[in-house]
PDB file of N, CA and C in Angstrom:
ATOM      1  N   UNK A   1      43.182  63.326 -76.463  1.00  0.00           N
ATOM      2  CA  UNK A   1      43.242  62.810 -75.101  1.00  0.00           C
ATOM      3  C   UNK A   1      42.483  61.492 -75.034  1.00  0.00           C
ATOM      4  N   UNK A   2      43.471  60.313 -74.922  1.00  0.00           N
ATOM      5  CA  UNK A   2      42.343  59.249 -74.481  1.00  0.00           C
ATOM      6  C   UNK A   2      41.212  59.434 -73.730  1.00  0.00           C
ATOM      7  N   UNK A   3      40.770  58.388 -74.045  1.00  0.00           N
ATOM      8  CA  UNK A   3      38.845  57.746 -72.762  1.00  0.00           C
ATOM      9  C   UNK A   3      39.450  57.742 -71.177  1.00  0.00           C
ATOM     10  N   UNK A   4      39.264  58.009 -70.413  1.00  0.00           N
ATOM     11  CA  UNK A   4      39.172  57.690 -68.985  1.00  0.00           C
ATOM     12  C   UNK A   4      38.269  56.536 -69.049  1.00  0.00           C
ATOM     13  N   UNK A   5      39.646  55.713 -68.549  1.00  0.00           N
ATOM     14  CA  UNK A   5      38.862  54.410 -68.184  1.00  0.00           C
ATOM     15  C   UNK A   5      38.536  54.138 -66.697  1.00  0.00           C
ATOM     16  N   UNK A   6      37.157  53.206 -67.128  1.00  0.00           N
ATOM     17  CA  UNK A   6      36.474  53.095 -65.537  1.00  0.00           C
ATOM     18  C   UNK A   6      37.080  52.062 -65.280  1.00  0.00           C
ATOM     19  N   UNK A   7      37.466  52.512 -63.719  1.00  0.00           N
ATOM     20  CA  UNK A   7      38.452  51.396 -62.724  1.00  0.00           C
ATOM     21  C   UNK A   7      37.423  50.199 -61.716  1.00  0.00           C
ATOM     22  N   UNK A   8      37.688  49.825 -61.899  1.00  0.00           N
ATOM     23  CA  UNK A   8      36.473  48.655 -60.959  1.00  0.00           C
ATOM     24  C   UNK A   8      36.182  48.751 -59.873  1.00  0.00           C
ATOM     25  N   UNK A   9      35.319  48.081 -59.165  1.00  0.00           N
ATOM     26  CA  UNK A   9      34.562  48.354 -58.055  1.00  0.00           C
ATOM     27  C   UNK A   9      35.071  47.507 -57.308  1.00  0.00           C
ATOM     28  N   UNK A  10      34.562  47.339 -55.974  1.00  0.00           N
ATOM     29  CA  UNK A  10      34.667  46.323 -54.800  1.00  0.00           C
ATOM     30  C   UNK A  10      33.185  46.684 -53.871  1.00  0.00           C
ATOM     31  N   UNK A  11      32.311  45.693 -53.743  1.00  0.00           N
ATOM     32  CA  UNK A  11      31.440  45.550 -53.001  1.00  0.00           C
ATOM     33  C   UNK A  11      31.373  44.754 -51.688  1.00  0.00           C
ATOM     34  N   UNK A  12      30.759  45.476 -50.756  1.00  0.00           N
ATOM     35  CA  UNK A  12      30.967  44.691 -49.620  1.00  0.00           C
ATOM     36  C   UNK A  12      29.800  44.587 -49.203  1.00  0.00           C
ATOM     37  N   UNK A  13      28.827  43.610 -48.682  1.00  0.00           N
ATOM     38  CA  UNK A  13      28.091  43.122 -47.822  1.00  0.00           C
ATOM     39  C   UNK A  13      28.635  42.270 -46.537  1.00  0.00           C
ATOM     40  N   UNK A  14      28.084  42.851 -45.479  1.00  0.00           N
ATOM     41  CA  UNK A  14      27.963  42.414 -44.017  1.00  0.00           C
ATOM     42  C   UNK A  14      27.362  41.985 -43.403  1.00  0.00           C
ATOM     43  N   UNK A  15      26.634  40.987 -42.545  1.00  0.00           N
ATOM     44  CA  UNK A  15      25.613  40.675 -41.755  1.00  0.00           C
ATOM     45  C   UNK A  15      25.634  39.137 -41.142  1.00  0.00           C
ATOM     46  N   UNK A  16      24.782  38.973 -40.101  1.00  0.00           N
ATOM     47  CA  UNK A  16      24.698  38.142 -39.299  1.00  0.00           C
ATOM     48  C   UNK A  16      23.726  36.736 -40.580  1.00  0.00           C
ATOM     49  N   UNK A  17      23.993  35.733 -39.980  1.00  0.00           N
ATOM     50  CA  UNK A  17      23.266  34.666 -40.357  1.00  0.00           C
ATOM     51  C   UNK A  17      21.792  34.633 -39.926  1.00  0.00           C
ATOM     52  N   UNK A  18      20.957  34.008 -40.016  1.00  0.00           N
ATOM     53  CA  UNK A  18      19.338  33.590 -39.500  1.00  0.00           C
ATOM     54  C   UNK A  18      19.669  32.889 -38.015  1.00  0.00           C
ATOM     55  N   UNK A  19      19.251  32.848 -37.488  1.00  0.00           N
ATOM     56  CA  UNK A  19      19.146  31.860 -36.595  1.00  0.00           C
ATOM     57  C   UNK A  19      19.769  30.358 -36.553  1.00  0.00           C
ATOM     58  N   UNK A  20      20.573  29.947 -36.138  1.00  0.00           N
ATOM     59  CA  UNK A  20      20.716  28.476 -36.036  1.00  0.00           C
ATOM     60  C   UNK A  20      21.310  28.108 -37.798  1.00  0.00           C
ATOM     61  N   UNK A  21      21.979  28.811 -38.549  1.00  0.00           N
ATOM     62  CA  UNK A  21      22.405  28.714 -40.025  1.00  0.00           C
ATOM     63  C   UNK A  21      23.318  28.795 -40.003  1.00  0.00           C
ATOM     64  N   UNK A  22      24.593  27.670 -40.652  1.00  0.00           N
ATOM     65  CA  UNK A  22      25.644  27.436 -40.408  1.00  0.00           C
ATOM     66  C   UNK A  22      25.939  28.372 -42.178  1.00  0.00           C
ATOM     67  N   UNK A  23      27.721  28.849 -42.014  1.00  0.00           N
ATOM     68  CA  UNK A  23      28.233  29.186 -43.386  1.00  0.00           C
ATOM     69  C   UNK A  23      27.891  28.214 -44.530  1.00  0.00           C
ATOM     70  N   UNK A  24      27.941  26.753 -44.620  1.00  0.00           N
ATOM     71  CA  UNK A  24      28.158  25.948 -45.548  1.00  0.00           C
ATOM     72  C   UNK A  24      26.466  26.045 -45.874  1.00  0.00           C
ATOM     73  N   UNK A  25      25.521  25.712 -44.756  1.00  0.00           N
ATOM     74  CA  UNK A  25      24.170  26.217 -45.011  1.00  0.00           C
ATOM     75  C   UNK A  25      23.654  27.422 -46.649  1.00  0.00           C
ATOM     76  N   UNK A  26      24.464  28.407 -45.560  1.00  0.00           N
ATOM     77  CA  UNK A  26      24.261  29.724 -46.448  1.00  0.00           C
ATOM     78  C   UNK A  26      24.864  29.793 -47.688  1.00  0.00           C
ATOM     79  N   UNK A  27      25.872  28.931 -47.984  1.00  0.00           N
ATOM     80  CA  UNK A  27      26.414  28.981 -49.415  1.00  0.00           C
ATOM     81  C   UNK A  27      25.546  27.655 -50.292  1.00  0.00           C
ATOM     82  N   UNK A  28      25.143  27.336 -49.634  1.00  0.00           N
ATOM     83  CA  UNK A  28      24.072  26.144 -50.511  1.00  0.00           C
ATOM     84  C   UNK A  28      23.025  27.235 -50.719  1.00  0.00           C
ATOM     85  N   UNK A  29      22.662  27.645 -50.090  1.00  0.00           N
ATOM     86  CA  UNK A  29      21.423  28.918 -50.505  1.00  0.00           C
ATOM     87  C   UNK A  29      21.639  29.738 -51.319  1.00  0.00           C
ATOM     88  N   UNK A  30      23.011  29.835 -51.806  1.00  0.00           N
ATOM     89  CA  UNK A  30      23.509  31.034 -53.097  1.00  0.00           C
ATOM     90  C   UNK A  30      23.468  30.323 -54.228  1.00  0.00           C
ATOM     91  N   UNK A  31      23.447  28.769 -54.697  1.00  0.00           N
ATOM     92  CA  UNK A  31      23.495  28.735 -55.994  1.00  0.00           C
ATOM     93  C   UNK A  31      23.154  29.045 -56.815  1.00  0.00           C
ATOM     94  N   UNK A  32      21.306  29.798 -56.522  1.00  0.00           N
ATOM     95  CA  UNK A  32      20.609  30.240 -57.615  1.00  0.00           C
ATOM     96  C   UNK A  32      21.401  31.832 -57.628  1.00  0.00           C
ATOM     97  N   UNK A  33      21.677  32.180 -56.837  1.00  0.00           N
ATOM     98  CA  UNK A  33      22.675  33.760 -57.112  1.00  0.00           C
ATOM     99  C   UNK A  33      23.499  33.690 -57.717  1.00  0.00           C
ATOM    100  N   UNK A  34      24.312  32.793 -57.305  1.00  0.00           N
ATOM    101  CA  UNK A  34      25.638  32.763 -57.740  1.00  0.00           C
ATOM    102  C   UNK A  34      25.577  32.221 -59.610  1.00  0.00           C
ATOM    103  N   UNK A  35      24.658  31.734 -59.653  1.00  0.00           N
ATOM    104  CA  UNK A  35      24.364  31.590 -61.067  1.00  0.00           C
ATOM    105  C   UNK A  35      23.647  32.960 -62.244  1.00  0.00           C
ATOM    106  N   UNK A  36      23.391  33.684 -61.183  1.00  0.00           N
ATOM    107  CA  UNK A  36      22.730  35.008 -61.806  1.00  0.00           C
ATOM    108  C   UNK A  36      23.496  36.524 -61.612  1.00  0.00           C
ATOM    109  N   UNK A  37      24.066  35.767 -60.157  1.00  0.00           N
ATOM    110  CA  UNK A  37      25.872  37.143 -60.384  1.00  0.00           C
ATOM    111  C   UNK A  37      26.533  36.675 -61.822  1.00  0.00           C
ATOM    112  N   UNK A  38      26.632  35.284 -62.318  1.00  0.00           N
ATOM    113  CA  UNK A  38      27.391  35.469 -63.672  1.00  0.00           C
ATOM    114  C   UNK A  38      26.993  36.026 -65.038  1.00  0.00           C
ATOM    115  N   UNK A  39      25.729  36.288 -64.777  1.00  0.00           N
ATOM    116  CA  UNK A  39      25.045  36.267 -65.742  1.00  0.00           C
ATOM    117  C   UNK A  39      24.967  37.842 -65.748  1.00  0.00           C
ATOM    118  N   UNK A  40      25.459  38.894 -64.891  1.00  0.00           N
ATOM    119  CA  UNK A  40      25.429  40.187 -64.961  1.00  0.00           C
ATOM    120  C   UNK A  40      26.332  40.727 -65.530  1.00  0.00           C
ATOM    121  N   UNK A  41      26.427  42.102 -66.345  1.00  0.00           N
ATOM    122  CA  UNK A  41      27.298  43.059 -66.937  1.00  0.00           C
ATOM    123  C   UNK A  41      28.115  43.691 -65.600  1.00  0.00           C
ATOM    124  N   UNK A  42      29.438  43.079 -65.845  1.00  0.00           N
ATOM    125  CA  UNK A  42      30.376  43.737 -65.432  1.00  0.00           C
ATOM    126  C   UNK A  42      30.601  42.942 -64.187  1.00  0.00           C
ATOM    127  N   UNK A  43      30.354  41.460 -63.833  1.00  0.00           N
ATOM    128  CA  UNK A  43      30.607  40.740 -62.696  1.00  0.00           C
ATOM    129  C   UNK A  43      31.869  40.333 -63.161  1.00  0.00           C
ATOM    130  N   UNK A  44      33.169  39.936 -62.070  1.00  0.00           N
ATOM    131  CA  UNK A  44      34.369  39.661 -61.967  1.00  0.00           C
ATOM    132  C   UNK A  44      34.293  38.465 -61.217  1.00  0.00           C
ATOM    133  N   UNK A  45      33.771  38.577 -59.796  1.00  0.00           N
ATOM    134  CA  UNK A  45      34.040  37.506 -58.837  1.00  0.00           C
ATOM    135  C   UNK A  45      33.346  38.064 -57.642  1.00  0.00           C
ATOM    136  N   UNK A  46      33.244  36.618 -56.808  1.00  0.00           N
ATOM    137  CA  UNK A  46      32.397  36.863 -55.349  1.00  0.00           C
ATOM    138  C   UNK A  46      33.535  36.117 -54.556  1.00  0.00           C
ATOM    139  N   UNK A  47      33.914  36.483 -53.045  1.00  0.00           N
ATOM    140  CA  UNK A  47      34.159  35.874 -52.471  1.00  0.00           C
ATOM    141  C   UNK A  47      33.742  36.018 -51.096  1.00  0.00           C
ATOM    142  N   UNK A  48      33.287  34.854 -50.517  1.00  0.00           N
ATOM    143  CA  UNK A  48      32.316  34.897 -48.900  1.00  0.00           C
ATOM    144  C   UNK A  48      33.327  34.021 -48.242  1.00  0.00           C
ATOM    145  N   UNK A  49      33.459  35.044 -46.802  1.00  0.00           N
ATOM    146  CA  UNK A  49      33.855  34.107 -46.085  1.00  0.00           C
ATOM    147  C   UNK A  49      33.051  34.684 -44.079  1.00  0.00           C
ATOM    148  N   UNK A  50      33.416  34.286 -43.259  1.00  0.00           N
ATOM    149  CA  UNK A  50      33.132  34.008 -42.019  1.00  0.00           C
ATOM    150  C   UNK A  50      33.890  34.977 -40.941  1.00  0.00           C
ATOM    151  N   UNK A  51      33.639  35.941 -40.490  1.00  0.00           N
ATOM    152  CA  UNK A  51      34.649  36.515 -39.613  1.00  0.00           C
ATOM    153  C   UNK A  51      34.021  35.804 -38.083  1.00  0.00           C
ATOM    154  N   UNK A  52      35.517  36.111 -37.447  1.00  0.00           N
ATOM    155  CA  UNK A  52      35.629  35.337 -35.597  1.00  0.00           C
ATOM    156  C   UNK A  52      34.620  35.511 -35.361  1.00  0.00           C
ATOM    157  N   UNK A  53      33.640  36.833 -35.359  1.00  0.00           N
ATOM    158  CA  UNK A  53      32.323  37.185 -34.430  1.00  0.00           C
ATOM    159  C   UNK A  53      31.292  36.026 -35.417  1.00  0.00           C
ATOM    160  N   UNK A  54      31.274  35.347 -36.093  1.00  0.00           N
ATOM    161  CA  UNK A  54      30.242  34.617 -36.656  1.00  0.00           C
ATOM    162  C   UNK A  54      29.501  35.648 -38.027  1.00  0.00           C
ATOM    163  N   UNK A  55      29.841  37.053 -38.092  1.00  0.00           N
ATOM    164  CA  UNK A  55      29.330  37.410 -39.446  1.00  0.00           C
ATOM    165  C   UNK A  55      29.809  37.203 -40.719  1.00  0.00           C
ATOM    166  N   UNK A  56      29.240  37.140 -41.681  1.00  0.00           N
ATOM    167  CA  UNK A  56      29.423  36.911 -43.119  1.00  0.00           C
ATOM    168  C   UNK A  56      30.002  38.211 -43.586  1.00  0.00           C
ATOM    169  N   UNK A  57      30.808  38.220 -44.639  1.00  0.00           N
ATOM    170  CA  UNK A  57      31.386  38.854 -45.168  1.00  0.00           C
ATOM    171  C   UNK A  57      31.468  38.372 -46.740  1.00  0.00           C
ATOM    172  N   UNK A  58      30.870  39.428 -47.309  1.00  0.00           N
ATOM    173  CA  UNK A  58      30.340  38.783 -49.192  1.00  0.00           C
ATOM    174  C   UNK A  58      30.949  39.818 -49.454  1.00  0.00           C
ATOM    175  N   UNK A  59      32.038  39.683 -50.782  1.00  0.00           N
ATOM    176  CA  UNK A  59      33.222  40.499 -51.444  1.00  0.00           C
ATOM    177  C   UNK A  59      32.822  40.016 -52.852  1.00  0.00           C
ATOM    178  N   UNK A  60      32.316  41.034 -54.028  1.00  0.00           N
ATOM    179  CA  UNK A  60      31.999  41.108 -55.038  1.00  0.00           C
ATOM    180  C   UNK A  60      32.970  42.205 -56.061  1.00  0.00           C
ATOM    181  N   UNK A  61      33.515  41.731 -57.418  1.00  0.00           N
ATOM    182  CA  UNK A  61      34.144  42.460 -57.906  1.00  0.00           C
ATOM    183  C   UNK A  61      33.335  42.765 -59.058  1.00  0.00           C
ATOM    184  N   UNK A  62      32.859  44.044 -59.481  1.00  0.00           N
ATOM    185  CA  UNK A  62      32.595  44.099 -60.726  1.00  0.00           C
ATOM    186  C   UNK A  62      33.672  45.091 -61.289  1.00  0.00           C
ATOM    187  N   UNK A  63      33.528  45.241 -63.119  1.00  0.00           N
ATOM    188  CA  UNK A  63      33.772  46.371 -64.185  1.00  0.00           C
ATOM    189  C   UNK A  63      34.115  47.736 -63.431  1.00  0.00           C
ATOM    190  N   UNK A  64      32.790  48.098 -62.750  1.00  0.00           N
ATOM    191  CA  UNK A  64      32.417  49.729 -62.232  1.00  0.00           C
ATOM    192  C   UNK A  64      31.590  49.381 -61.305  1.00  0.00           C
ATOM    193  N   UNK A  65      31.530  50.392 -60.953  1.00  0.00           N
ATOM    194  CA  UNK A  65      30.720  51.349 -59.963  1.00  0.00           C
ATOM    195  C   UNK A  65      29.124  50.757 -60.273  1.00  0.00           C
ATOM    196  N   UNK A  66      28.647  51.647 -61.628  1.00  0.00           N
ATOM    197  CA  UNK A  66      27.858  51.653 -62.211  1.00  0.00           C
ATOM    198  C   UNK A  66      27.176  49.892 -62.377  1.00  0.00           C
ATOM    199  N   UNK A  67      28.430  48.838 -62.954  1.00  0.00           N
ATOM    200  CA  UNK A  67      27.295  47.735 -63.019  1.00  0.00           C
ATOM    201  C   UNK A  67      27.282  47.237 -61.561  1.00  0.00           C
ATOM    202  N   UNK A  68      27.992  47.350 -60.633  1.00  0.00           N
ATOM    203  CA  UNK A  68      27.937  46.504 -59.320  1.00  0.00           C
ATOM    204  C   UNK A  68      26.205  47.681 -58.631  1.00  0.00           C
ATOM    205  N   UNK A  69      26.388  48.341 -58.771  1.00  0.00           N
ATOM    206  CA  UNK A  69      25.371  49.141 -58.121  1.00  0.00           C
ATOM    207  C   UNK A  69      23.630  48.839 -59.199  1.00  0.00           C
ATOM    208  N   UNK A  70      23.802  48.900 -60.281  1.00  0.00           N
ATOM    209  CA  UNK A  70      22.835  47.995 -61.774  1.00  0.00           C
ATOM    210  C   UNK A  70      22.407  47.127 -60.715  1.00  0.00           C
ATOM    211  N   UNK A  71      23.206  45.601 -60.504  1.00  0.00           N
ATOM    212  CA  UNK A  71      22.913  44.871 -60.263  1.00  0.00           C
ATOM    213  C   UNK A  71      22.447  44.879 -59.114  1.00  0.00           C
ATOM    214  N   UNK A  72      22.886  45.303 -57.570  1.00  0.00           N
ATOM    215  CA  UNK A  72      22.263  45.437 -56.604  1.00  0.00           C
ATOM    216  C   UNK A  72      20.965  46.103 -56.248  1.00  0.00           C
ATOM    217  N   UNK A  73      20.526  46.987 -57.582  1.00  0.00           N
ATOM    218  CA  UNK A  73      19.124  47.163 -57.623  1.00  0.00           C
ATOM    219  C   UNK A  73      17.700  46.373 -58.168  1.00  0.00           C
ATOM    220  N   UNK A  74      18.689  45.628 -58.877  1.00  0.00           N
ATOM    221  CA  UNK A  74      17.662  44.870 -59.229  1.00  0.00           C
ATOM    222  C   UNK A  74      17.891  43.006 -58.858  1.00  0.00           C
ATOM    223  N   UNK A  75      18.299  43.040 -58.016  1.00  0.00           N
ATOM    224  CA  UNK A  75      18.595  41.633 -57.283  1.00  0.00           C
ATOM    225  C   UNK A  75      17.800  41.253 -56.848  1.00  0.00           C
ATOM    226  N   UNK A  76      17.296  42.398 -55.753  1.00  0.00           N
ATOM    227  CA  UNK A  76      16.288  41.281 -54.667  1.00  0.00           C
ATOM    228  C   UNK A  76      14.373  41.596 -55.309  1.00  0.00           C
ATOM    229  N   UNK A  77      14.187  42.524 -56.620  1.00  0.00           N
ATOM    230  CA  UNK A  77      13.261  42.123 -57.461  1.00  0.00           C
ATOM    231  C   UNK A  77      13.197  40.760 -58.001  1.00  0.00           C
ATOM    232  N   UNK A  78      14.094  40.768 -58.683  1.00  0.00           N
ATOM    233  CA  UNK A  78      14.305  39.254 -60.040  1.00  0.00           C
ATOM    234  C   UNK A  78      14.959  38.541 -59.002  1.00  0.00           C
ATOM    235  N   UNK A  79      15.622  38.244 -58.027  1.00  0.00           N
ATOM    236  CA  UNK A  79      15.752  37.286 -57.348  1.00  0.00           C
ATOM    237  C   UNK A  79      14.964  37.093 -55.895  1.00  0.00           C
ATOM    238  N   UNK A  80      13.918  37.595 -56.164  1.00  0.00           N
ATOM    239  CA  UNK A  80      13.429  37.580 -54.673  1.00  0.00           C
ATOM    240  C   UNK A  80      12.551  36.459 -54.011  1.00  0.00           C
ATOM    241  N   UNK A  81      12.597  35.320 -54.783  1.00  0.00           N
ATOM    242  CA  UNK A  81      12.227  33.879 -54.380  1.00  0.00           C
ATOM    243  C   UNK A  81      13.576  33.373 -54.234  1.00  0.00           C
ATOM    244  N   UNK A  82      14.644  33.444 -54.312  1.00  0.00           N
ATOM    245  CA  UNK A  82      16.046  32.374 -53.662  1.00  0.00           C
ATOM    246  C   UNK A  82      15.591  32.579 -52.551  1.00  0.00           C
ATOM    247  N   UNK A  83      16.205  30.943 -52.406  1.00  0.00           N
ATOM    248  CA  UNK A  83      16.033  30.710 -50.247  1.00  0.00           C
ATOM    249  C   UNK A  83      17.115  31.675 -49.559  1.00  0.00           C
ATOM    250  N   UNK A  84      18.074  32.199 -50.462  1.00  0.00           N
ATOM    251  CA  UNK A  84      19.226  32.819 -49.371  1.00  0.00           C
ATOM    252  C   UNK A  84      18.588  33.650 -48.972  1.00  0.00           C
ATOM    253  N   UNK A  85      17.757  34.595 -49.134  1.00  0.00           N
ATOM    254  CA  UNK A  85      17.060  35.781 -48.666  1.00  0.00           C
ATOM    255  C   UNK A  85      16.410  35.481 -47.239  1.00  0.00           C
ATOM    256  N   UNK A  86      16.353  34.221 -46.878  1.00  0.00           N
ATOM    257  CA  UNK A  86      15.404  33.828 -45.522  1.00  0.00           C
ATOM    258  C   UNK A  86      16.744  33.424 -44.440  1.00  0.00           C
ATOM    259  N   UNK A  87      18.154  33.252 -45.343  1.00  0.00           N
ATOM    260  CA  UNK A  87      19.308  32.603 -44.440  1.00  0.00           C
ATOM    261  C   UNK A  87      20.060  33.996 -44.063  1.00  0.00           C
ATOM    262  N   UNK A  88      19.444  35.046 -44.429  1.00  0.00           N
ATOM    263  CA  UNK A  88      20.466  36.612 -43.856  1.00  0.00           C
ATOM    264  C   UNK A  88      19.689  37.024 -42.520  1.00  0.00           C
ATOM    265  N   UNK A  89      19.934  37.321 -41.439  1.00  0.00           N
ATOM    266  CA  UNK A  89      19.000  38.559 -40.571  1.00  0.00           C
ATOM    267  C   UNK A  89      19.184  39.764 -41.630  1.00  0.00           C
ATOM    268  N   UNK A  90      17.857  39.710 -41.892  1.00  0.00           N
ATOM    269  CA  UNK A  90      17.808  41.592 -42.513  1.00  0.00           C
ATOM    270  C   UNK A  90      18.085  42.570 -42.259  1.00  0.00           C
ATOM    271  N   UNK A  91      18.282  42.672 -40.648  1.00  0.00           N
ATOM    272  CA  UNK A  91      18.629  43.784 -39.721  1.00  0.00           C
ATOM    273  C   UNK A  91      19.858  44.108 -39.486  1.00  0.00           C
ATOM    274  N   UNK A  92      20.377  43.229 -40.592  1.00  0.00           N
ATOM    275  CA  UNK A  92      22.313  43.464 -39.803  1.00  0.00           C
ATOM    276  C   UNK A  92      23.232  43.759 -40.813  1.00  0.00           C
ATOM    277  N   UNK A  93      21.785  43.516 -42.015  1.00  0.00           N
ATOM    278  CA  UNK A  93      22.975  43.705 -43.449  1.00  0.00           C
ATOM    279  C   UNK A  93      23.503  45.553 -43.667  1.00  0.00           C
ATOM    280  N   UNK A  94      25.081  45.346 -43.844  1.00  0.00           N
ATOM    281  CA  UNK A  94      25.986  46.926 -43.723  1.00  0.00           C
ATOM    282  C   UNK A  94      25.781  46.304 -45.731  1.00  0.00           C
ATOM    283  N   UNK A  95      25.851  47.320 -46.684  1.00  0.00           N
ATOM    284  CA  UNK A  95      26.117  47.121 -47.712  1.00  0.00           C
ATOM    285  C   UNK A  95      26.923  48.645 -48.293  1.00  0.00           C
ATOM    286  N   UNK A  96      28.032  48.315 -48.861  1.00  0.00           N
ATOM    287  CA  UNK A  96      29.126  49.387 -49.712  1.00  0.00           C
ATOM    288  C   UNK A  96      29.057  48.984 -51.077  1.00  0.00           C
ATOM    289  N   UNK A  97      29.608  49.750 -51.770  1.00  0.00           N
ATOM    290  CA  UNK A  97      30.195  49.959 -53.179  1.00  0.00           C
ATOM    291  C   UNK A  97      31.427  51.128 -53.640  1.00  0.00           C
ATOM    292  N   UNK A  98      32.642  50.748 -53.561  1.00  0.00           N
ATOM    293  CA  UNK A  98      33.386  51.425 -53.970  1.00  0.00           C
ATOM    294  C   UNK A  98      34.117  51.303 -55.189  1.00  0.00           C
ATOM    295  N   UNK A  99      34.798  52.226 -55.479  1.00  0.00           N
ATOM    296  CA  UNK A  99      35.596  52.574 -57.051  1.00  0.00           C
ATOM    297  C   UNK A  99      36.785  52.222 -56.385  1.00  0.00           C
ATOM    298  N   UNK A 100      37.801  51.009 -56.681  1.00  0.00           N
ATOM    299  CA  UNK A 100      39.094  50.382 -56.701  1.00  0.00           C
ATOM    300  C   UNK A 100      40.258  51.695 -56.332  1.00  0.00           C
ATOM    301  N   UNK A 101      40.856  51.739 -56.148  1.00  0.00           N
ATOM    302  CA  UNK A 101      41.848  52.972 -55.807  1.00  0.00           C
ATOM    303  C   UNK A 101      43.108  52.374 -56.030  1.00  0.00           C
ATOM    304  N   UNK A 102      43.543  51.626 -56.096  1.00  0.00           N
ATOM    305  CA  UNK A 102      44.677  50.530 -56.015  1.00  0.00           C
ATOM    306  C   UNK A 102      44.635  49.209 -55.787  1.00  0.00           C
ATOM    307  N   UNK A 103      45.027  48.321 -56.689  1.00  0.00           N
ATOM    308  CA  UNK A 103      44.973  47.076 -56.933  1.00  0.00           C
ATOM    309  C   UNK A 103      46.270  46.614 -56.762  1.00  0.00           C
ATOM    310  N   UNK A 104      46.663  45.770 -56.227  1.00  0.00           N
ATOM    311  CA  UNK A 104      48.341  45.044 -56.338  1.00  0.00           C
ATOM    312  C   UNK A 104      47.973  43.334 -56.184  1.00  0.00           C
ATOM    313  N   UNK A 105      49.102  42.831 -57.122  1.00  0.00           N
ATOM    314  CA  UNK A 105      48.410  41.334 -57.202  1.00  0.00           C
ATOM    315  C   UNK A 105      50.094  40.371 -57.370  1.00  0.00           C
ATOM    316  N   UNK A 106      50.186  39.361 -57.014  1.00  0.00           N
ATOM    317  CA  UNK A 106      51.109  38.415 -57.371  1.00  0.00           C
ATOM    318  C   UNK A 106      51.583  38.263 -58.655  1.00  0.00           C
ATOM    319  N   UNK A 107      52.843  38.461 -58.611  1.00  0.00           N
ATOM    320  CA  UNK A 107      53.018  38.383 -60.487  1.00  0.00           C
ATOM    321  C   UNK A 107      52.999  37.057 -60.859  1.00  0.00           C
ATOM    322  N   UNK A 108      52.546  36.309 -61.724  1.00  0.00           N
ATOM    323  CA  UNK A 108      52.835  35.054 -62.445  1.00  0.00           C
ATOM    324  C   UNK A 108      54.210  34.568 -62.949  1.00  0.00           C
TER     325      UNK A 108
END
C-alpha cells in the first residue's frame, strides 16, 4: 500500500490595521517576513489583500498542516522585532489552519 500523502494546507489570518495604516503601509512592514516565510519548510505562497470593511486578509500556502502550524509557532519569537507586529490591532487578529480538501486550478 503506498504512503498517504500529506495534502497541503491553507492559512488564514484576519484583522484590522493599527490606527491610521494604510494596506501599502502594511506590506512595506512585511519585508522582513516575507523574507523569512521563504525561508520556512513547507512555504508555497502568501497572498494579502484588503476586504470592503477595511480588514486584511493574509492567505498562506504551505506543504501541511504540520509546517504551516511549525511556523506560526515560532514566528512571533524569532520574528518579534519586525515593525509589522506594531501595524496589526492585536485584538482583531481571527487566525485558521486547514488541510486543502480540493484544489482546482486553470490548465496551462
Amino acid at each position: 500500500m503506498a504512503k498517504q500523502q500529506q495534502r497541503e494546507a491553507m492559512e488564514i489570518t484576519t484583522f484590522k490595521l493599527a490606527k491610521g495604516l494604510t494596506v501599502e503601509e502594511f506590506i512595506a512592514a512585511n519585508a522582513d517576513i516575507d523574507e523569512w516565510l521563504r525561508r520556512q519548510p513547507g512555504f508555497r505562497s502568501r497572498r494579502i489583500a484588503q476586504a470592503s470593511d477595511g480588514s486584511i486578509v493574509d492567505m498562506l500556502i504551505w506543504d501541511s498542516v504540520v509546517n504551516g502550524t511549525d511556523a506560526a509557532e515560532r514566528i512571533m519569537n524569532e520574528m518579534r522585532h519586525s515593525p509589522v507586529h506594531a501595524a496589526i490591532n492585536q485584538q482583531s487578529v481571527v487566525w485558521s489552519i486547514a488541510q486543502v480538501s480540493r484544489r482546482t486550478g486553470r490548465m496551462s
